[in-house]
Protein backbone atom coordinates (compact mmCIF):
# COMPACT_ATOMS: atom_id res chain seq x y z
CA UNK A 1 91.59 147.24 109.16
CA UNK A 2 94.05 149.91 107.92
CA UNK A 3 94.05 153.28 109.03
CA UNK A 4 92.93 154.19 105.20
CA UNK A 5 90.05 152.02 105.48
CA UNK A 6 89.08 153.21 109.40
CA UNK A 7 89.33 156.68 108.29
CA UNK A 8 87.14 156.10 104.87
CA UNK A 9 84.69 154.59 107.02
CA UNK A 10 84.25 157.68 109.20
CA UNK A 11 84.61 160.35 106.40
CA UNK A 12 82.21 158.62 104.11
CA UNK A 13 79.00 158.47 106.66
CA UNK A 14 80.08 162.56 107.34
CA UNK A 15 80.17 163.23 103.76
CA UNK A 16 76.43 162.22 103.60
CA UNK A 17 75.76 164.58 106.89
CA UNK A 18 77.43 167.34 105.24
CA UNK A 19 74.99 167.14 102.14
CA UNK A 20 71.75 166.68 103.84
CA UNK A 21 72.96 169.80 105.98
CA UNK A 22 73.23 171.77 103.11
CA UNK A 23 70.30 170.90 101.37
CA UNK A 24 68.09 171.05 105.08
CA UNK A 25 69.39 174.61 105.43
CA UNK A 26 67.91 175.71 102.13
CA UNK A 27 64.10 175.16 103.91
CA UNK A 28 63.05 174.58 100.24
CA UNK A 29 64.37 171.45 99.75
CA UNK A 30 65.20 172.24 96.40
CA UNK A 31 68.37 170.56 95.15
CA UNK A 32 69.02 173.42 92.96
CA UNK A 33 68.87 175.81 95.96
CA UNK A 34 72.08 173.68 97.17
CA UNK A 35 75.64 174.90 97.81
CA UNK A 36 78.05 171.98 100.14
CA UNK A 37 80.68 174.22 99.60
CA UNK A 38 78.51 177.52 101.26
CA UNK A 39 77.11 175.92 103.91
CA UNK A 40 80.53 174.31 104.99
CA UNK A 41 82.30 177.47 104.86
CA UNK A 42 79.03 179.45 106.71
CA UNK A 43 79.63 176.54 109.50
CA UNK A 44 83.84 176.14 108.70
CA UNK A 45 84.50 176.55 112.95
CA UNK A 46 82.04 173.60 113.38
CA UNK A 47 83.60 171.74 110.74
CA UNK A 48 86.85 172.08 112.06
CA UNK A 49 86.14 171.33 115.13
CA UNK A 50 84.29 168.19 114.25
CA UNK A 51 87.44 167.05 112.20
CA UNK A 52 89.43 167.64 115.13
CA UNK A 53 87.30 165.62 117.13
CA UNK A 54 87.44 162.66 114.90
CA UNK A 55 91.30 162.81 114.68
CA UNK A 56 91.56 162.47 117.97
CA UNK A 57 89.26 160.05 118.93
CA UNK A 58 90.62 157.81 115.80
CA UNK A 59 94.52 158.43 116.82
CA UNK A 60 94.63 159.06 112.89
CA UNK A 61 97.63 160.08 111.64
CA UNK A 62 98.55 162.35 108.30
CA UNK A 63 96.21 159.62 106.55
CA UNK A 64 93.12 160.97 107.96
CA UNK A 65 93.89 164.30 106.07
CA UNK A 66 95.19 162.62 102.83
CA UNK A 67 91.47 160.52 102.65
CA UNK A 68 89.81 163.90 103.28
CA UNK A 69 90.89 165.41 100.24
CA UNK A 70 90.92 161.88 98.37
CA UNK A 71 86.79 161.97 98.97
CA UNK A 72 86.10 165.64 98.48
CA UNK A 73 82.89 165.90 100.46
CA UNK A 74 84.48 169.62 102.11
CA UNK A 75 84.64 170.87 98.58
CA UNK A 76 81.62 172.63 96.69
CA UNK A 77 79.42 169.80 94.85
CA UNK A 78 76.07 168.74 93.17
CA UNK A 79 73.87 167.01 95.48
CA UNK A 80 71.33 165.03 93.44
CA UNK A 81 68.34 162.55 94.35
CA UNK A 82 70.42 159.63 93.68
CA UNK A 83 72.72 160.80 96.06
CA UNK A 84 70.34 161.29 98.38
CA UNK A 85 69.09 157.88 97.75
CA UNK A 86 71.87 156.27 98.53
CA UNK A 87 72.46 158.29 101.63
CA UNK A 88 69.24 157.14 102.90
CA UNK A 89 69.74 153.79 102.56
CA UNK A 90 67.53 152.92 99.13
CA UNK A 91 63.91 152.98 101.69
CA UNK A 92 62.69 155.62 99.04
CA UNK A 93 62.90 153.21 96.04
CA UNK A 94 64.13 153.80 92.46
CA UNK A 95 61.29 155.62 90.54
CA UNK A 96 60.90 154.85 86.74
CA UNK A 97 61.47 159.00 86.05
CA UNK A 98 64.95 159.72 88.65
CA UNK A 99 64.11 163.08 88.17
CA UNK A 100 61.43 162.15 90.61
CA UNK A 101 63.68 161.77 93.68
CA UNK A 102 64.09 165.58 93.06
CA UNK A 103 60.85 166.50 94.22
CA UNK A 104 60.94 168.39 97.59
CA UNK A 105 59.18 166.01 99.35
CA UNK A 106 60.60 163.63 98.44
CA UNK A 107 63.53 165.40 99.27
CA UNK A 108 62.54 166.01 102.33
CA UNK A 109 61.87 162.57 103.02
CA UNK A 110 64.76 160.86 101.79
CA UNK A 111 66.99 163.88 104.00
CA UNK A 112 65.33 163.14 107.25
CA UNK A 113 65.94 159.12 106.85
CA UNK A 114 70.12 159.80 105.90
CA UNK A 115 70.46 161.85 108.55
CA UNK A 116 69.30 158.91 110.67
CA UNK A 117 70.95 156.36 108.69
CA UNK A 118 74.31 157.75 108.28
CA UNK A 119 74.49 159.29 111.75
CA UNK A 120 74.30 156.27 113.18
CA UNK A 121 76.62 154.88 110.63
CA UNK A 122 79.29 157.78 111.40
CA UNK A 123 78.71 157.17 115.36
CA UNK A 124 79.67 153.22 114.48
CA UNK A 125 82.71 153.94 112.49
CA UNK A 126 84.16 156.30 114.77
CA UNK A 127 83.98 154.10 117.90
CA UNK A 128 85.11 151.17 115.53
CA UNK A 129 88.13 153.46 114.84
CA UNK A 130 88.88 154.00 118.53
CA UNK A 131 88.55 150.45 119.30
CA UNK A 132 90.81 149.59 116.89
CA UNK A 133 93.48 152.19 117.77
CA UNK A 134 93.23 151.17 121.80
CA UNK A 135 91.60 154.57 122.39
CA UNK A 136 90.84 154.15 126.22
CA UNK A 137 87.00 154.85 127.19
CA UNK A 138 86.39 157.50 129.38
CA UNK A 139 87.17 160.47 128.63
CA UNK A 140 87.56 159.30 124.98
CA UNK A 141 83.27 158.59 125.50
CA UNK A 142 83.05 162.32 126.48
CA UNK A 143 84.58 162.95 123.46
CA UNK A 144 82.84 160.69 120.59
CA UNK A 145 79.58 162.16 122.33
CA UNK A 146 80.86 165.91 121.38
CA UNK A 147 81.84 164.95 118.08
CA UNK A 148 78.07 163.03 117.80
CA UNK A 149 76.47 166.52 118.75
CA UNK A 150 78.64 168.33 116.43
CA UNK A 151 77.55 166.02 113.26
CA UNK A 152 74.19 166.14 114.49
CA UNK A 153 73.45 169.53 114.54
CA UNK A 154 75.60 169.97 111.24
CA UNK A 155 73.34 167.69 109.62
CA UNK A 156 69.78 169.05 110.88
CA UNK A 157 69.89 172.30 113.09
CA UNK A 158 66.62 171.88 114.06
CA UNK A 159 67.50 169.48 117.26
CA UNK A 160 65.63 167.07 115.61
CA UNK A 161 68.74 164.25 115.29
CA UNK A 162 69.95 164.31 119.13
CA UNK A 163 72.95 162.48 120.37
CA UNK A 164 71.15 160.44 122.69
CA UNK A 165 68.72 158.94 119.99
CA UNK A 166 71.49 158.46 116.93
CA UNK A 167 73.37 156.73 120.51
CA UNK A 168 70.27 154.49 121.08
CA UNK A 169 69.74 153.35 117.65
CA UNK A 170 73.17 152.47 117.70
CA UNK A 171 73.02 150.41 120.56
CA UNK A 172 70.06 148.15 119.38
CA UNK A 173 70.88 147.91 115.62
CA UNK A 174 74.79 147.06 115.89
CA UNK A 175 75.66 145.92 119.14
CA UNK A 176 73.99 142.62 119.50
CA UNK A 177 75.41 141.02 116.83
CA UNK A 178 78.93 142.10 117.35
CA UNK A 179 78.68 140.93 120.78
CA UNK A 180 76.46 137.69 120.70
CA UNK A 181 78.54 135.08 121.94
CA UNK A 182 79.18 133.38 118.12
CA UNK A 183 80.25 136.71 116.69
CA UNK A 184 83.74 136.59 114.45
CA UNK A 185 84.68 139.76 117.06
CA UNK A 186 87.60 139.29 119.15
CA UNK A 187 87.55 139.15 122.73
CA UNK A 188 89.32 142.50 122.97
CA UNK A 189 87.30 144.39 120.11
CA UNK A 190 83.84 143.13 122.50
CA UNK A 191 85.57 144.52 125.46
CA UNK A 192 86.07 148.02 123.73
CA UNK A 193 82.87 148.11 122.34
CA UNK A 194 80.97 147.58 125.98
CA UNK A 195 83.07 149.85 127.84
CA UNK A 196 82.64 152.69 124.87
CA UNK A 197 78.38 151.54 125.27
CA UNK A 198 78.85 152.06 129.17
CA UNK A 199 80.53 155.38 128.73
CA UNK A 200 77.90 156.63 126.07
CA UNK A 201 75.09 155.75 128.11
CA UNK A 202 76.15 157.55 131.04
CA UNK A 203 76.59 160.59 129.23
CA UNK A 204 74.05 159.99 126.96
CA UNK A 205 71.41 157.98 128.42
CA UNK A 206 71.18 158.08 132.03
């Protein structure tokens, strides 16, 4: 994969965080009560230190920026149920009146299963990224576990989303397949995924 398509990957899964923070810090869950562009300047050191986070752990170069801007999630925008739909992964279901999806709990509903969804999304498309740029484990783990916290928390400041559960949901729901012995991945792309597991569950799960 490119670095365009490794750092869309990443940016996309955030981009859903970002909105399900903003409309989770409303406590209404009104989607009219919603400002992205409020909430990510009210939490613009987090932010930037997430971004920084990613960058590293990604080696991205000026790209990373560039697809930033391309998507637009940092900028003010309309959150609507569909949106929120999507983000959560469709479990909601289509209702014949959309306008539907804009009830708060259903809302509320369809925010607490993106943050799951994409979370764990963002925490496999970041370690994907590191894999692919020969990002050694280690102290690299330490690192994609701060950046994990850091979207967590931006996405639901309640402590509900932890680190350690988005990291075991990872584990169980992505892992085997990549590594069965049959899988497409290469030898070397197995090997970086296990040692980046072994890290993360030291730090996360021991």
């Amino acid at each position: 994969m490119t670095q365009q398509t490794l750092a869309r990957s990443v940016i996309a899964p955030l981009g859903g965080l970002l909105e399900v923070g903003a409309v989770t810090a409303t406590g209404t869950w009104r989607l009219s009560d919603v400002s992205v562009g409020a909430y990510v300047t009210a939490h613009q050191a987090e932010v930037d230190h997430l971004l920084s986070g990613i960058h590293r752990v990604g080696a991205f170069g000026e790209v990373f920026l560039t697809v930033l801007d391309e998507l637009g999630y940092l900028r003010d925008h309309e959150v609507t149920g569909l949106a929120l739909l999507l983000w959560s992964g469709g479990v909601e279901g289509l209702p014949v009146d959309v306008a539907d999806l804009e009830e708060p709990s259903t809302v509320r509903r369809m925010c607490r299963m993106a943050a799951d969804l994409q979370l764990t999304e963002f925490l496999d498309a970041l370690i994907t990224a590191a894999v692919a740029a020969g990002v050694e484990t280690g102290a690299a783990a330490r690192k994609v576990a701060e950046v994990l916290g850091l979207a967590a928390d931006l996405a639901d400041g309640s402590g509900r989303c932890s680190p350690a559960g988005v990291f075991r949901t990872w584990r169980v729901a992505r892992l085997p397949s990549l590594l069965r012995p049959g899988s497409d991945a290469p030898e070397w792309g197995k090997a970086g995924f296990r040692g980046y597991e072994r890290g993360l569950a030291e730090l996360l799960d021991g």
